[in-house]
Protein backbone atom coordinates (compact mmCIF):
# COMPACT_ATOMS: atom_id res chain seq x y z
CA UNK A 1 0.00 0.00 0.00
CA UNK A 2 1.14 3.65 -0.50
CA UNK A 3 1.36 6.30 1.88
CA UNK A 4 3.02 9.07 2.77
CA UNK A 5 6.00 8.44 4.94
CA UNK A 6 6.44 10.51 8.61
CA UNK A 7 9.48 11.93 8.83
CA UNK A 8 10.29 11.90 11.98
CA UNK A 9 13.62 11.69 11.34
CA UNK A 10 13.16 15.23 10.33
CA UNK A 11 11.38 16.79 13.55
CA UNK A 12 14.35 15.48 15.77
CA UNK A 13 16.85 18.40 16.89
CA UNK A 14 19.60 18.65 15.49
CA UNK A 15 22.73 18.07 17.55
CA UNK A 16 25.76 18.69 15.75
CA UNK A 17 27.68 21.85 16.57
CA UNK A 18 29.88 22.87 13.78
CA UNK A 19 32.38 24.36 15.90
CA UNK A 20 32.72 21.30 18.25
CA UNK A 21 33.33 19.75 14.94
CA UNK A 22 35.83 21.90 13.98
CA UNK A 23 37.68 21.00 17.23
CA UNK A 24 37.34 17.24 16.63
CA UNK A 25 38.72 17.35 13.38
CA UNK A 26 41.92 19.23 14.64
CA UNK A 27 42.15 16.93 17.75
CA UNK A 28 42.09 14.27 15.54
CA UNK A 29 44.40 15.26 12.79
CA UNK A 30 47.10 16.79 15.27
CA UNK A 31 46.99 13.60 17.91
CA UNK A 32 46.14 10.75 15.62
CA UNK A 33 43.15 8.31 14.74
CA UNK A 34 43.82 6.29 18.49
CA UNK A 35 43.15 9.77 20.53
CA UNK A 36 40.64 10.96 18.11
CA UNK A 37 38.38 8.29 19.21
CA UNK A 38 38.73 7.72 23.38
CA UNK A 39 36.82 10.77 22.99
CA UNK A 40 33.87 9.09 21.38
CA UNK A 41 33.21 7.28 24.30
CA UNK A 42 32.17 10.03 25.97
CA UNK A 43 30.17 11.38 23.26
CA UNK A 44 28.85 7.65 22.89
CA UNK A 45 27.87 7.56 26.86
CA UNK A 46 25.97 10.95 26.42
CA UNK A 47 24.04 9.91 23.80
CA UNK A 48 22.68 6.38 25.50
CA UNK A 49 22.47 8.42 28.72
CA UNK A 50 20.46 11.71 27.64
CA UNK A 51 18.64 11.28 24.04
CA UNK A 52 16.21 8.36 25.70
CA UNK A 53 14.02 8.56 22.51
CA UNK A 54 16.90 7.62 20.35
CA UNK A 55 17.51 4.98 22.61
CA UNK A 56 14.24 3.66 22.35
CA UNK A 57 14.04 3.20 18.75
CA UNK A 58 17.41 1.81 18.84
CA UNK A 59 16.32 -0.81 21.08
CA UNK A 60 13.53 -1.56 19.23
CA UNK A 61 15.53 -2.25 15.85
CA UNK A 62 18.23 -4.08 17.70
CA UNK A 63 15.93 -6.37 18.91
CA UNK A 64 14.50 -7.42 15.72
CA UNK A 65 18.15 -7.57 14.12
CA UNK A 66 19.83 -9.64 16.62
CA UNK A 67 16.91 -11.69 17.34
CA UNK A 68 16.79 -11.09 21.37
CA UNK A 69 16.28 -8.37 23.58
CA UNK A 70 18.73 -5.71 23.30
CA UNK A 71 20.81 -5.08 26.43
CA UNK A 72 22.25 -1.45 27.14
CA UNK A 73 25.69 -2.78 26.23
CA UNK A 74 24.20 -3.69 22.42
CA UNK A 75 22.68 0.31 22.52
CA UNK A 76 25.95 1.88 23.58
CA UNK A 77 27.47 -0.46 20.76
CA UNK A 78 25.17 0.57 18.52
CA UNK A 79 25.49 4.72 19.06
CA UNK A 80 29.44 3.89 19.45
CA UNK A 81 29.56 2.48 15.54
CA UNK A 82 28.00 4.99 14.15
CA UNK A 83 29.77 7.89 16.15
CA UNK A 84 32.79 5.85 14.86
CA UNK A 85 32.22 6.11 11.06
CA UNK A 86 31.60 9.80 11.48
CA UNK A 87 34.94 10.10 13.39
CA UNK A 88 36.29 7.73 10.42
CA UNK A 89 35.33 10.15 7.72
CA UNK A 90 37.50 13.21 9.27
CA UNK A 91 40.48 10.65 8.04
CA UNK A 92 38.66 9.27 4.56
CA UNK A 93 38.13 13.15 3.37
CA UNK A 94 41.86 14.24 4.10
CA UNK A 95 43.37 10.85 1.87
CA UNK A 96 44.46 8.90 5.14
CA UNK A 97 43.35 6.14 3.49
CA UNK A 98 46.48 4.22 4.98
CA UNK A 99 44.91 4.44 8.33
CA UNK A 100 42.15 1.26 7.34
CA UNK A 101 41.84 -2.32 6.06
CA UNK A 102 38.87 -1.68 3.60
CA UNK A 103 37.63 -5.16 1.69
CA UNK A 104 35.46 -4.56 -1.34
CA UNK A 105 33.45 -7.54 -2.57
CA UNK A 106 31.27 -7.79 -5.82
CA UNK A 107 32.74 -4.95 -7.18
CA UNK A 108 33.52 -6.83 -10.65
CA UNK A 109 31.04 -5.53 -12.37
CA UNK A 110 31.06 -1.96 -11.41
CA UNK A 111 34.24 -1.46 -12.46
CA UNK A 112 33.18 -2.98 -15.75
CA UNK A 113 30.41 -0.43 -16.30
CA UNK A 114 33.10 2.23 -14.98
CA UNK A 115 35.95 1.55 -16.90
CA UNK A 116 33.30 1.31 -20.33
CA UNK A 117 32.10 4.78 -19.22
CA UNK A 118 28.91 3.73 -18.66
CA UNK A 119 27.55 4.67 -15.10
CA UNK A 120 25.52 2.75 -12.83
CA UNK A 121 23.00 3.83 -9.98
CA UNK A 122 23.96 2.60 -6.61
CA UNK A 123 21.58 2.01 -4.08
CA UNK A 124 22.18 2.10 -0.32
CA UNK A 125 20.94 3.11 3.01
CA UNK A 126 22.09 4.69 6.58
CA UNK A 127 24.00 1.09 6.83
CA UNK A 128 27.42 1.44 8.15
CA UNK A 129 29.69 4.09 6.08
CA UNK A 130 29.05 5.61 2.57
CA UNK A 131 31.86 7.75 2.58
CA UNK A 132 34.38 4.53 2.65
CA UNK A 133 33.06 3.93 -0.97
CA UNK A 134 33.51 7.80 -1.62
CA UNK A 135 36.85 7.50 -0.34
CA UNK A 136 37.81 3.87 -2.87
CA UNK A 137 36.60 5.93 -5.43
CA UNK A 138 38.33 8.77 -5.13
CA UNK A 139 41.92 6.05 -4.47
CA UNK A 140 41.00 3.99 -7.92
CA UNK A 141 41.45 5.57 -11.25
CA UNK A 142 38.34 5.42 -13.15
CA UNK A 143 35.83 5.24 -10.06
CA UNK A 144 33.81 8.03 -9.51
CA UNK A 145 31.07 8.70 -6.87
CA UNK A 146 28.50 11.37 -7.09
CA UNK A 147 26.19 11.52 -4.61
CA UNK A 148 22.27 12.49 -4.32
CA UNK A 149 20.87 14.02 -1.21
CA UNK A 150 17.52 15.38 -0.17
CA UNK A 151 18.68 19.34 -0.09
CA UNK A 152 18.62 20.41 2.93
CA UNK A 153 20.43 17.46 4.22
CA UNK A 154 23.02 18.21 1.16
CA UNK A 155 23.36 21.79 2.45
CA UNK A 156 24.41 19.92 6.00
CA UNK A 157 26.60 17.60 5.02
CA UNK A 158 28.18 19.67 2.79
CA UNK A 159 28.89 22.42 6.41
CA UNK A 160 30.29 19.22 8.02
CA UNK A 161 32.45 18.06 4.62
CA UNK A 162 33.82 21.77 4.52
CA UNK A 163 34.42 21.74 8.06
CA UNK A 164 36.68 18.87 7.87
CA UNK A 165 38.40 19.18 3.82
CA UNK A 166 36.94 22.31 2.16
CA UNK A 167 38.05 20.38 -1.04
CA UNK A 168 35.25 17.44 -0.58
CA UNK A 169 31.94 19.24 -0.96
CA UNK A 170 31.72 18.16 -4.67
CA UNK A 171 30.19 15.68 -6.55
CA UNK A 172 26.83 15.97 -4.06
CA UNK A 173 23.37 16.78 -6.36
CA UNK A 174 20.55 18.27 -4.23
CA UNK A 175 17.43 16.63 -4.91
CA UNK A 176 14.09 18.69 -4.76
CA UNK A 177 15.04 20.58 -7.85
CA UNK A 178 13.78 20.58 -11.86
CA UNK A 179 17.29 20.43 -12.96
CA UNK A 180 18.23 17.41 -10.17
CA UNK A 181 17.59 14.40 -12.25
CA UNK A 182 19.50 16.45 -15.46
CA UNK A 183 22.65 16.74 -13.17
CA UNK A 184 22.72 12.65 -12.28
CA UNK A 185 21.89 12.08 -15.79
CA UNK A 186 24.69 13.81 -17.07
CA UNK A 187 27.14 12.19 -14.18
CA UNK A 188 26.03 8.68 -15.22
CA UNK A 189 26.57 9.83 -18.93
CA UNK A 190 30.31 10.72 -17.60
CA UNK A 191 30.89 7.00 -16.23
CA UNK A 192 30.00 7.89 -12.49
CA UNK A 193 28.11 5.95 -9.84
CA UNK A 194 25.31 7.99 -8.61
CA UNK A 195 24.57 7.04 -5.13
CA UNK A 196 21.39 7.64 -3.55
CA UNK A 197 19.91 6.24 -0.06
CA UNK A 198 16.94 4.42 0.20
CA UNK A 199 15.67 4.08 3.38
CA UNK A 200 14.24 7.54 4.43
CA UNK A 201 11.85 10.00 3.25
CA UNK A 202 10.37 13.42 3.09
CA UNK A 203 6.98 14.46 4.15
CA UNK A 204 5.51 13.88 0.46
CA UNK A 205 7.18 10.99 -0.56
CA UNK A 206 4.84 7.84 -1.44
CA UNK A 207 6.19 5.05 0.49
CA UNK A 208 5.60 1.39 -0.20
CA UNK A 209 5.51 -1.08 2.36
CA UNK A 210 8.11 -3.65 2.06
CA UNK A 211 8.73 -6.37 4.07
CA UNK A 212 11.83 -5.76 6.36
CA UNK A 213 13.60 -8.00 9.35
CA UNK A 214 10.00 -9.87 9.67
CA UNK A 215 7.75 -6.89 9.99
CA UNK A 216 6.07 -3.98 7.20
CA UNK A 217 7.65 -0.91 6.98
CA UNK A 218 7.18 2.23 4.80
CA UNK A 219 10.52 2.49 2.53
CA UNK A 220 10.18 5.60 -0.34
CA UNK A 221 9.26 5.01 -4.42
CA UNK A 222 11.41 7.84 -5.06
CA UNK A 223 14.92 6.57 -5.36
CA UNK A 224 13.67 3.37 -7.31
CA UNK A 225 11.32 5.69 -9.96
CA UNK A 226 14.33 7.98 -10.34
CA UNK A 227 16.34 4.59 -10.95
CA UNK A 228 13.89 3.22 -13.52
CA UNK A 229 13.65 7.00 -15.24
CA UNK A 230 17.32 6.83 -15.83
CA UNK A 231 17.42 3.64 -17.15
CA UNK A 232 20.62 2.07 -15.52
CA UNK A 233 21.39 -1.14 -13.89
CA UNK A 234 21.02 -0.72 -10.34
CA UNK A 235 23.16 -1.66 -7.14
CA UNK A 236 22.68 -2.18 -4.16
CA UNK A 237 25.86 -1.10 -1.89
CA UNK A 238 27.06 -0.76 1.69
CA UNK A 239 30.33 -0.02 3.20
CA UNK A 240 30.09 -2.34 6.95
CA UNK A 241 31.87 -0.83 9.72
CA UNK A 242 33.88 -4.17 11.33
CA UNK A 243 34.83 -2.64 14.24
CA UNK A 244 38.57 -1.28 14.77
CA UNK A 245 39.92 0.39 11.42
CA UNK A 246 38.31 -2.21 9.23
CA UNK A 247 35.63 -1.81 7.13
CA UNK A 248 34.12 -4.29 4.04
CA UNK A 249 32.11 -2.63 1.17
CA UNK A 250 29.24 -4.95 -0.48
CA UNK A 251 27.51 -4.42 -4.12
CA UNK A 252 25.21 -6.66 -5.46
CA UNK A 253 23.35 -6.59 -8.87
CA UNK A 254 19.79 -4.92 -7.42
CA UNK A 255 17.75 -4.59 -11.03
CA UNK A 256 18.66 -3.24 -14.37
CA UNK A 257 16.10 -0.67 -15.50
CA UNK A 258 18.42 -0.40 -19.03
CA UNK A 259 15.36 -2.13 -20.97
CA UNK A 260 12.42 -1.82 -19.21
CA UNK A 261 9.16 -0.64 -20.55
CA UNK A 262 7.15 1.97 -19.74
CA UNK A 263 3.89 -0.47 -19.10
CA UNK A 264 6.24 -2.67 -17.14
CA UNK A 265 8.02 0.24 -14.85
CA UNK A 266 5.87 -0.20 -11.56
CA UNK A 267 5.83 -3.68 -11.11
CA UNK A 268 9.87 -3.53 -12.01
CA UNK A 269 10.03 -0.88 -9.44
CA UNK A 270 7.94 -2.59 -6.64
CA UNK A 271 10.18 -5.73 -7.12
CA UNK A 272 13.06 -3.77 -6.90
CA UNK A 273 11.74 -2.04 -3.84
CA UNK A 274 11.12 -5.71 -1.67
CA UNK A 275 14.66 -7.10 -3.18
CA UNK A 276 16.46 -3.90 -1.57
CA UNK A 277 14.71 -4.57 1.59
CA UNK A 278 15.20 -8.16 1.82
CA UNK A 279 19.12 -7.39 1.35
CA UNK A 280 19.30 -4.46 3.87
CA UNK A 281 17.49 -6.93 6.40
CA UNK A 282 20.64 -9.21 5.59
CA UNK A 283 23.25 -7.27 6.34
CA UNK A 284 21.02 -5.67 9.39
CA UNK A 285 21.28 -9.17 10.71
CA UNK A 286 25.16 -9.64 9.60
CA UNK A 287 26.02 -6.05 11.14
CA UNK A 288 23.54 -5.16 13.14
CA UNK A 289 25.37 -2.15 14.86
CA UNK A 290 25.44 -0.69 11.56
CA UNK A 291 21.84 0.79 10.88
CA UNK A 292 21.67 4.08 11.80
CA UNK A 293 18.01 5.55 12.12
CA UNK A 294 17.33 6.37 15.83
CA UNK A 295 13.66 7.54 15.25
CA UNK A 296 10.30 4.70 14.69
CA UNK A 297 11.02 3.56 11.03
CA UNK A 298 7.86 1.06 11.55
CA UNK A 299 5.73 3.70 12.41
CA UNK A 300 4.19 1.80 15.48
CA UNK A 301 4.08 4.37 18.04
């Protein structure tokens, strides 16, 4: 069924201060990666301790990923991976990429499409790190990573990208606007990957529910019809945070809109949709720290 999506991941405050930011980045750049992050187990134990709503919903996804009720240890995990692959990213955007064992698996084919100058659309969600892929990209000749973002959450990540490199706020295309779906076209046209998240929504957005770690869930048409409109195969991708410096990046061949017709576009999108959830319920369940939406994606409460 379709319905508009809640996005309550919107109404949340937002906590980031750019200037703390500032001083992270310069903490961690000056006194290396290993002092960089004993601070972000304080910033971890704040966030378990004092943002109980957060806490809540993270609970509530942990216990369908892992299969058993989550403990506070799992929740401090949980907050403690993601604050981890923001740290990571101060490191990724300044070419550290020395600092990290990064795996990449299923990537044959990408590179096929890339190096033929033919672009794919990848796929993804808030699932571990996107900027690790970002980051392969920009260390592999021929790999290039563009980026589409609802705008105003381009116009914050692109603050927090200048606040750590000034040099990495390209490549990002704001959705929202006429000209939006020109820009990506022209990027895939150049042999980029055009990466776009999946698993959130605006306040107009007509969601589908799709099946998702044994339970409905609204997930949004949008990426999928801008997929099909584009007429690319279609990947899904995540970059897992493994804990320490290590991190494994996934693709897997998610649909090929190249040759589908108009009167079959819907029903190739709506497949598409349930096969991206079925996959991001996988590696939920093989990395379950590594979902990051604190706020009640089933919509229960």
């Amino acid at each position: 069924m379709t319905r508009p999506a809640t996005p309550s991941w919107l109404r949340q405050q937002e906590r980031s201060n750019l200037a703390i930011l500032r001083l992270m980045v310069w903490i961690s750049l000056t006194f290396g990666r290993a002092i960089g992050r004993v601070v972000l187990y304080g910033i971890t134990a704040y966030y378990v301790l004092f943002a109980p709503r957060a806490r809540h919903f993270s609970r509530e996804y942990l216990h369908r990923a892992l299969g058993r009720w989550a403990e506070w240890s799992d929740g401090f995990r949980h907050v403690f991976s993601f604050a981890s692959t923001i740290h990571d990213r101060i490191y990724l955007l300044n070419d550290r990429f020395d600092l990290f064992d990064i795996e990449v698996i299923g990537a044959d084919p990408v590179h096929e499409l890339a190096a033929a100058q033919s672009g794919a659309v990848l796929i993804g969600a808030h699932l571990g790190s996107f900027e690790v892929l970002r980051a392969v990209g920009r260390g592999r000749a021929g790999l290039k990573v563009a980026m589409l973002m609802y705008e105003e959450n381009a116009r914050k990540i692109n603050a927090t990208l200048e606040a750590i490199n000034p040099a990495a706020t390209q490549d990002i295309i704001s959705l929202g606007r006429m000209e939006s779906m020109l820009e990506a076209r022209d990027k895939l046209d150049q042999g980029y990957l055009v990466g776009i998240l999946a698993d959130r929504s605006l306040s107009d957005d007509p969601t589908v529910d799709c099946e998702f770690l044994g339970e409905m869930a609204p997930f949004p048409v949008g990426p999928f019809r801008l997929a099909a409109m584009l007429r690319r195969p279609v990947f899904f991708m995540t970059g897992l945070y493994l804990g320490g410096n290590r991190y494994r990046i996934h693709f897997e061949a998610l649909a090929d809109f190249t040759n589908t017709p108009r009167s079959e576009r819907d029903a190739a999108i709506r497949a598409a949709q349930q096969h991206y959830a079925e996959r991001l319920s996988h590696y939920c369940r093989l990395a379950p720290y590594n979902w990051f939406n604190f706020f009640d994606f089933w919509q229960k409460k």
